[in-house]
PDB file of N, CA and C in Angstrom:
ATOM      1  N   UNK A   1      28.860  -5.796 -32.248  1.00  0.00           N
ATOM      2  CA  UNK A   1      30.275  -5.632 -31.945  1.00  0.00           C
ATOM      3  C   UNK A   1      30.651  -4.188 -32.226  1.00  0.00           C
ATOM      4  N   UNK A   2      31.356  -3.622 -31.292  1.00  0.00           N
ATOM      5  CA  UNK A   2      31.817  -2.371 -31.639  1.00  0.00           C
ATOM      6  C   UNK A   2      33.512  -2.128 -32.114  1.00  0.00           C
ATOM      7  N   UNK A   3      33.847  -0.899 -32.207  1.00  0.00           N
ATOM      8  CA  UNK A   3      34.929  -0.911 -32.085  1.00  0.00           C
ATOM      9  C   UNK A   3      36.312  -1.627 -31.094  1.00  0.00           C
ATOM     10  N   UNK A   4      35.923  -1.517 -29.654  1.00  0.00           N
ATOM     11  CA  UNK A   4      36.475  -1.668 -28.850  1.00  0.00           C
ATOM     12  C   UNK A   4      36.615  -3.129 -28.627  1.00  0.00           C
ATOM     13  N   UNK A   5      35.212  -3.755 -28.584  1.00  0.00           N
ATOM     14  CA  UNK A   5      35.365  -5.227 -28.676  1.00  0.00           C
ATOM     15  C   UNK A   5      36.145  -5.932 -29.743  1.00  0.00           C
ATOM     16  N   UNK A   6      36.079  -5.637 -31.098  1.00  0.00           N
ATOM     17  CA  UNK A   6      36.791  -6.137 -32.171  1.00  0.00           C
ATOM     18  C   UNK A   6      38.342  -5.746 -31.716  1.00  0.00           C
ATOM     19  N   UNK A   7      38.566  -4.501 -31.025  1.00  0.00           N
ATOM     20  CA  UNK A   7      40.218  -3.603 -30.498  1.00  0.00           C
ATOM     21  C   UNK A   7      41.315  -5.432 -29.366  1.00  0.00           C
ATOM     22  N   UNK A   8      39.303  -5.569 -28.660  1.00  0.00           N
ATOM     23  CA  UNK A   8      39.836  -6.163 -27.491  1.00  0.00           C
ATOM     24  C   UNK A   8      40.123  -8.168 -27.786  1.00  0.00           C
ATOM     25  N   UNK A   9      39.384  -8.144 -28.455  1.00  0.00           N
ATOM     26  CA  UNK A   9      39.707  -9.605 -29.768  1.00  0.00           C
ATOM     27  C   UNK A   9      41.292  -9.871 -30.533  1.00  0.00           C
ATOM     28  N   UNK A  10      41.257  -8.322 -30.903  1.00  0.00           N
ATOM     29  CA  UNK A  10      42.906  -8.483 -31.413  1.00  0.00           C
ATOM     30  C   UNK A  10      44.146  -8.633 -30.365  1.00  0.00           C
ATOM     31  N   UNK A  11      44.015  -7.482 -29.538  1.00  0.00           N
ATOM     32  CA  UNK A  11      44.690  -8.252 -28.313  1.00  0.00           C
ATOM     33  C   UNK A  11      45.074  -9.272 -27.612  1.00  0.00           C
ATOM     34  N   UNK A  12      43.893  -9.936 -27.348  1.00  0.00           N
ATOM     35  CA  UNK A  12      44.057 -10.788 -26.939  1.00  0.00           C
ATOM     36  C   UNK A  12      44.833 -12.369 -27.785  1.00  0.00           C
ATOM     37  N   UNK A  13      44.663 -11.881 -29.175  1.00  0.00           N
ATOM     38  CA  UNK A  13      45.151 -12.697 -29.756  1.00  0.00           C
ATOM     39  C   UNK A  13      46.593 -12.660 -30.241  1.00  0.00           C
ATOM     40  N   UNK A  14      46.886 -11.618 -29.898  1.00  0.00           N
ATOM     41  CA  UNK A  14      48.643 -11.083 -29.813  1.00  0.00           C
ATOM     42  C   UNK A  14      49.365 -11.562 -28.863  1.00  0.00           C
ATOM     43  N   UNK A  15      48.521 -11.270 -27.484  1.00  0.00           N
ATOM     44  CA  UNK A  15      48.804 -11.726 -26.093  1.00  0.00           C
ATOM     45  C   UNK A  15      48.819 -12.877 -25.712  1.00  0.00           C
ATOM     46  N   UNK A  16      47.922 -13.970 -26.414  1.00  0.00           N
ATOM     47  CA  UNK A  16      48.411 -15.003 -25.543  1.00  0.00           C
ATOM     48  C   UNK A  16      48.569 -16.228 -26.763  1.00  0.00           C
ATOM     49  N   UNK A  17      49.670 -17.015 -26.480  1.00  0.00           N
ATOM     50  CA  UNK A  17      49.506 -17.937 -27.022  1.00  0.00           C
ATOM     51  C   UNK A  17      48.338 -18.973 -27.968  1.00  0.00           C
ATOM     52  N   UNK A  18      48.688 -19.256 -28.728  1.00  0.00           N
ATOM     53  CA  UNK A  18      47.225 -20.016 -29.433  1.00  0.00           C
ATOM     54  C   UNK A  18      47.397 -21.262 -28.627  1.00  0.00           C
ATOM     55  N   UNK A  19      48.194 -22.181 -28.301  1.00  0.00           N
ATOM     56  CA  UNK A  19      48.021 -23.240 -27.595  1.00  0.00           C
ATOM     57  C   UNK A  19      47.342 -23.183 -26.235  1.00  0.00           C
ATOM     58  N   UNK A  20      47.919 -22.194 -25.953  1.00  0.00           N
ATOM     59  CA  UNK A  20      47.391 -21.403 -24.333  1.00  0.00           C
ATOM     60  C   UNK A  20      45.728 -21.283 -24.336  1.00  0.00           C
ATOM     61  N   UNK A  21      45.186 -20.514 -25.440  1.00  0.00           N
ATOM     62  CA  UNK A  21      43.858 -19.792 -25.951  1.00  0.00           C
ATOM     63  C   UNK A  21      42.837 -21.217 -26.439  1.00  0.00           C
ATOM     64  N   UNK A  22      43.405 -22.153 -27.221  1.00  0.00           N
ATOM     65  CA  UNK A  22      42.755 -23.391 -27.719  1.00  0.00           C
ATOM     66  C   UNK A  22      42.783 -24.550 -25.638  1.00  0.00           C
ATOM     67  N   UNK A  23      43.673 -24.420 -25.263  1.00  0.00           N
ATOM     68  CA  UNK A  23      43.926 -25.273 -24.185  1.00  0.00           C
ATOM     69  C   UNK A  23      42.312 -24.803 -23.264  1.00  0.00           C
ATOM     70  N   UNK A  24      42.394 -23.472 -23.073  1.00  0.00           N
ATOM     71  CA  UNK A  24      41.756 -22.889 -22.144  1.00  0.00           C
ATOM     72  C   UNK A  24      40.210 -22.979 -22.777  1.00  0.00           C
ATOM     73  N   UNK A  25      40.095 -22.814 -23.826  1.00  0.00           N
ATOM     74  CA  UNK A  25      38.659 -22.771 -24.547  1.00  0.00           C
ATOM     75  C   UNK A  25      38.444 -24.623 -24.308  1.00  0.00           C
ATOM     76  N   UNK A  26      39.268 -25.341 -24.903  1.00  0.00           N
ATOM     77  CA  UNK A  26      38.875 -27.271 -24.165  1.00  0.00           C
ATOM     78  C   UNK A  26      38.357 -27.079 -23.149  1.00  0.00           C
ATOM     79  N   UNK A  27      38.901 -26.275 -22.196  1.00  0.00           N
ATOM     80  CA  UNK A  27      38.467 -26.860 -20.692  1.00  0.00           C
ATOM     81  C   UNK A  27      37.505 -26.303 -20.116  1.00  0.00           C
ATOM     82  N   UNK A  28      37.297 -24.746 -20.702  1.00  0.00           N
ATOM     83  CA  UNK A  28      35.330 -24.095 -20.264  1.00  0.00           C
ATOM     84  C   UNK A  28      34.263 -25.358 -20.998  1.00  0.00           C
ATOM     85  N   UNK A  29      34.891 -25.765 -22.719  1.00  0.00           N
ATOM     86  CA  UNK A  29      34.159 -26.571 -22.946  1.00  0.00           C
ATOM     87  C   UNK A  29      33.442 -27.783 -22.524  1.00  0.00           C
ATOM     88  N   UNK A  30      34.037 -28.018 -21.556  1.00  0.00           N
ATOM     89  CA  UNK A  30      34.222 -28.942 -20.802  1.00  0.00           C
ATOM     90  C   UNK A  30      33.166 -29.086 -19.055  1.00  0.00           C
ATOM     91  N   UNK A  31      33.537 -27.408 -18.974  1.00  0.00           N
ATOM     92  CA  UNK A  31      32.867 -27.373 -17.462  1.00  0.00           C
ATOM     93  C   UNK A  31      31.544 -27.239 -18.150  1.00  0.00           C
ATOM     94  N   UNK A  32      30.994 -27.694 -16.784  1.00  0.00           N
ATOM     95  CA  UNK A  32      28.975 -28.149 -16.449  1.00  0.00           C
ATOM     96  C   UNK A  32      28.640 -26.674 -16.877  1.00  0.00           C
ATOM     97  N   UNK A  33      29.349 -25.462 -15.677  1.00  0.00           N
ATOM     98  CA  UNK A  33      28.848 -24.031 -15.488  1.00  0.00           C
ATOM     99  C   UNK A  33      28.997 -23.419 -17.026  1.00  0.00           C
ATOM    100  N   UNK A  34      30.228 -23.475 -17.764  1.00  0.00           N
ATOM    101  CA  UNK A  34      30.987 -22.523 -18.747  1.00  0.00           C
ATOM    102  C   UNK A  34      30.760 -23.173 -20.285  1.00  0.00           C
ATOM    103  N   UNK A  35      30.187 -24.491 -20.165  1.00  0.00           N
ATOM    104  CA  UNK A  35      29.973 -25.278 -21.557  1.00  0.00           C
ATOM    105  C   UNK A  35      29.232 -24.243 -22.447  1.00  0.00           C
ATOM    106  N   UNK A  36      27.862 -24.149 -21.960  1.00  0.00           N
ATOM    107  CA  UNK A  36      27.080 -23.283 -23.089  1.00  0.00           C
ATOM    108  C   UNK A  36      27.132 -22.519 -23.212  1.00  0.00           C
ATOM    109  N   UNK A  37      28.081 -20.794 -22.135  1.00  0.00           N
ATOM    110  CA  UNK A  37      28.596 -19.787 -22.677  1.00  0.00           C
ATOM    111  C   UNK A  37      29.209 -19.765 -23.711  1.00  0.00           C
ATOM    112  N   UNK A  38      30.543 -20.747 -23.583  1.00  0.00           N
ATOM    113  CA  UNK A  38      31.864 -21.139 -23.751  1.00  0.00           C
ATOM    114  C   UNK A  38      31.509 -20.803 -25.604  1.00  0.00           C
ATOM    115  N   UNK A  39      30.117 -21.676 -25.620  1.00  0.00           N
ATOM    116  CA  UNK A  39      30.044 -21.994 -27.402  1.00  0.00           C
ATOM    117  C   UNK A  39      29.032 -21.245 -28.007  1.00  0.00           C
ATOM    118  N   UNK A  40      28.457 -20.581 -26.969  1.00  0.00           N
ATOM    119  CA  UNK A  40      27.845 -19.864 -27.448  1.00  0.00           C
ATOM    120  C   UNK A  40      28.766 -18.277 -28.297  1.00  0.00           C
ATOM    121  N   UNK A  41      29.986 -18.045 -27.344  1.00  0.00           N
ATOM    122  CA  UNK A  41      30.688 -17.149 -27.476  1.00  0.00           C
ATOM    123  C   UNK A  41      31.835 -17.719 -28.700  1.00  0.00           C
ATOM    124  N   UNK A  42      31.891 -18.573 -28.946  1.00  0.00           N
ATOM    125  CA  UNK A  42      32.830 -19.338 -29.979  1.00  0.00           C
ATOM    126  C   UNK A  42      32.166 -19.305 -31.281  1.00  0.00           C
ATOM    127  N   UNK A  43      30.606 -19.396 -31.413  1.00  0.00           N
ATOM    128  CA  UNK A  43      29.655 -19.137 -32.549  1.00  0.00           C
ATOM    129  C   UNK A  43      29.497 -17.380 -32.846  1.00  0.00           C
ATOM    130  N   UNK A  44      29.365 -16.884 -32.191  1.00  0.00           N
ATOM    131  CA  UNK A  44      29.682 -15.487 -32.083  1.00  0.00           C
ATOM    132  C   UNK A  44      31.107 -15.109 -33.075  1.00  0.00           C
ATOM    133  N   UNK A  45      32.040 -15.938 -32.313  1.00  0.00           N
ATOM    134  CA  UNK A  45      33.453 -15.191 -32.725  1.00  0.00           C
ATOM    135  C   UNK A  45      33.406 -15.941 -34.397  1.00  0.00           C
ATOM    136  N   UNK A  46      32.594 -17.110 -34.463  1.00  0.00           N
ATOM    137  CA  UNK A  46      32.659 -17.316 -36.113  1.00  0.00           C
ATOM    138  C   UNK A  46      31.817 -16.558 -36.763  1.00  0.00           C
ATOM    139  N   UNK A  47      30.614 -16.332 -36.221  1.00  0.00           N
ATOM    140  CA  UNK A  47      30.240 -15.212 -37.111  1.00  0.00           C
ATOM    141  C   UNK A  47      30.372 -14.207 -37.440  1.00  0.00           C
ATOM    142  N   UNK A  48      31.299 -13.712 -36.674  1.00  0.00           N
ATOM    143  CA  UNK A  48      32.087 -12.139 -36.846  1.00  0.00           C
ATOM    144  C   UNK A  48      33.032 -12.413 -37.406  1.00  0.00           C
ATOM    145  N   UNK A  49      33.927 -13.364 -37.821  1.00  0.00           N
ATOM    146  CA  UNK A  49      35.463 -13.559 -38.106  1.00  0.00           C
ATOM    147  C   UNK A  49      35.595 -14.544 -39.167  1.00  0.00           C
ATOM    148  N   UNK A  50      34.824 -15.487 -39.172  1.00  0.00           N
ATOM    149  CA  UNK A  50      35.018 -16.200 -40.073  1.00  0.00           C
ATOM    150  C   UNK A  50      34.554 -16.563 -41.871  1.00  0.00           C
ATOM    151  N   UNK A  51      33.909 -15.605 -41.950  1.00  0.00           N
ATOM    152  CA  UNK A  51      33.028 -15.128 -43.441  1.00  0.00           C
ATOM    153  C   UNK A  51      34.391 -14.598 -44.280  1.00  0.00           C
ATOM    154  N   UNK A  52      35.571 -14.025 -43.813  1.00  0.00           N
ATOM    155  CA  UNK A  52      36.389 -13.912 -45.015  1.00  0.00           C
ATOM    156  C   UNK A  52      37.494 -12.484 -44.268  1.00  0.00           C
ATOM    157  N   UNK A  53      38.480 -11.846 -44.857  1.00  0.00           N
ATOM    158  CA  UNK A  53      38.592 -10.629 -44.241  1.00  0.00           C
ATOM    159  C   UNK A  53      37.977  -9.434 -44.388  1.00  0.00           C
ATOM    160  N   UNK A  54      36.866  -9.801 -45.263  1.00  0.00           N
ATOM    161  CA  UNK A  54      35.640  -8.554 -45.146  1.00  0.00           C
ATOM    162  C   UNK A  54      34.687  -8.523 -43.849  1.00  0.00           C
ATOM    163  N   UNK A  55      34.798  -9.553 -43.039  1.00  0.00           N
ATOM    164  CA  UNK A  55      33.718  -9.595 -42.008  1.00  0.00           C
ATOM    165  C   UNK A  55      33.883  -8.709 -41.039  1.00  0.00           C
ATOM    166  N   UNK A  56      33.060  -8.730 -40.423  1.00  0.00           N
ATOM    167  CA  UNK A  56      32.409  -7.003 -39.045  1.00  0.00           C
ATOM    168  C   UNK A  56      33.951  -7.401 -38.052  1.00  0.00           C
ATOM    169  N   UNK A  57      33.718  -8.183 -37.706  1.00  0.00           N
ATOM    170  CA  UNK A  57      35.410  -8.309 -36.900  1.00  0.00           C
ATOM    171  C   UNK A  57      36.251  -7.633 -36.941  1.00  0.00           C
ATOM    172  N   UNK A  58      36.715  -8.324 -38.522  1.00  0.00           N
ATOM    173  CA  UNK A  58      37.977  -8.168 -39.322  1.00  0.00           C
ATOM    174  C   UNK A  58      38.074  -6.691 -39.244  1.00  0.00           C
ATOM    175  N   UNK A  59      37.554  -6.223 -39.630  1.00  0.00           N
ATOM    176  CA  UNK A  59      36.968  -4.735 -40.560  1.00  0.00           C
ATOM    177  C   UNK A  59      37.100  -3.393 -39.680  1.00  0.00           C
ATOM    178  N   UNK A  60      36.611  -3.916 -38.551  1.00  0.00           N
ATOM    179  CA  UNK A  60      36.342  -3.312 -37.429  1.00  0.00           C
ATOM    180  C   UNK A  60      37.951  -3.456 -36.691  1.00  0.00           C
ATOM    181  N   UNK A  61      38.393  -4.797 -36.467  1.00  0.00           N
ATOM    182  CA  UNK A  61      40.142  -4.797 -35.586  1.00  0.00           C
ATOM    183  C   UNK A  61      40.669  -4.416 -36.470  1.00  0.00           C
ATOM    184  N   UNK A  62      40.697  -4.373 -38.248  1.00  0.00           N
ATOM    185  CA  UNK A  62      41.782  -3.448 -38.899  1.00  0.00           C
ATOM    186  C   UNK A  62      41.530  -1.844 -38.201  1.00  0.00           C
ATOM    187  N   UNK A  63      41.036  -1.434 -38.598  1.00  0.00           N
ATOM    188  CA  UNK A  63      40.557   0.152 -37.499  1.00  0.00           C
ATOM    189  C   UNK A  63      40.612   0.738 -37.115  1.00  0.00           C
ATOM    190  N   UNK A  64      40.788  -0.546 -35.483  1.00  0.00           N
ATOM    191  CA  UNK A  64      41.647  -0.345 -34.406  1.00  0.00           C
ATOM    192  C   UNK A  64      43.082  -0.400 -33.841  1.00  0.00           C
ATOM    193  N   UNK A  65      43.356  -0.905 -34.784  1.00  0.00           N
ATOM    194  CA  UNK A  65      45.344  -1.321 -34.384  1.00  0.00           C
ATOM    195  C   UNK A  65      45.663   0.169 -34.034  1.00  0.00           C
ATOM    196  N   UNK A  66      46.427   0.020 -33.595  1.00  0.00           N
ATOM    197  CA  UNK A  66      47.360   1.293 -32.895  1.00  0.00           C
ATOM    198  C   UNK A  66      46.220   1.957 -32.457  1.00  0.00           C
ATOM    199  N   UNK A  67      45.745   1.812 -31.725  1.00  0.00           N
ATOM    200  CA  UNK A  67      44.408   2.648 -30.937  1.00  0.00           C
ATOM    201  C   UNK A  67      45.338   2.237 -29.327  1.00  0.00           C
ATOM    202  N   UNK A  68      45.674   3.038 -28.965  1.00  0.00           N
ATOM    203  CA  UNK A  68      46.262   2.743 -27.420  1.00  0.00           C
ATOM    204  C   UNK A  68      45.266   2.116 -26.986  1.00  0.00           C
ATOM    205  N   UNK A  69      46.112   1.697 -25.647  1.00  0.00           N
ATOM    206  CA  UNK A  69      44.870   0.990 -24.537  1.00  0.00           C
ATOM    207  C   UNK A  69      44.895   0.018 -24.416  1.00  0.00           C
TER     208      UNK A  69
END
């Protein structure tokens, strides 16, 4: 994960709704094509994010805030 990706994580989580973000993650879960991306990319985002607010994520989107773009 770099800067930009951890930049582009926070965004997105500003931007859209959590009901919106949980709704939409059910339903890749769901498709035949998008299932095993879907969780593969959801195991990803726990291992970057979910170890505490010391983790590479965290650490990395503190950072970035106010980084235009």
């Amino acid at each position: 994960m770099n800067d930009k990706d951890a930049h582009d994580v926070y965004r997105l989580l500003v931007a859209v709704q959590t009901n919106v973000l949980v709704e939409g993650l059910r339903r890749l879960r769901l498709d035949d094509l998008a299932s095993a991306s879907t969780e593969q990319g959801l195991q990803s985002l726990k291992m970057l994010f979910s170890p505490g607010p010391d983790a590479v994520g965290c650490v990395i989107g503190r950072a970035s805030r106010g980084t235009p773009g």
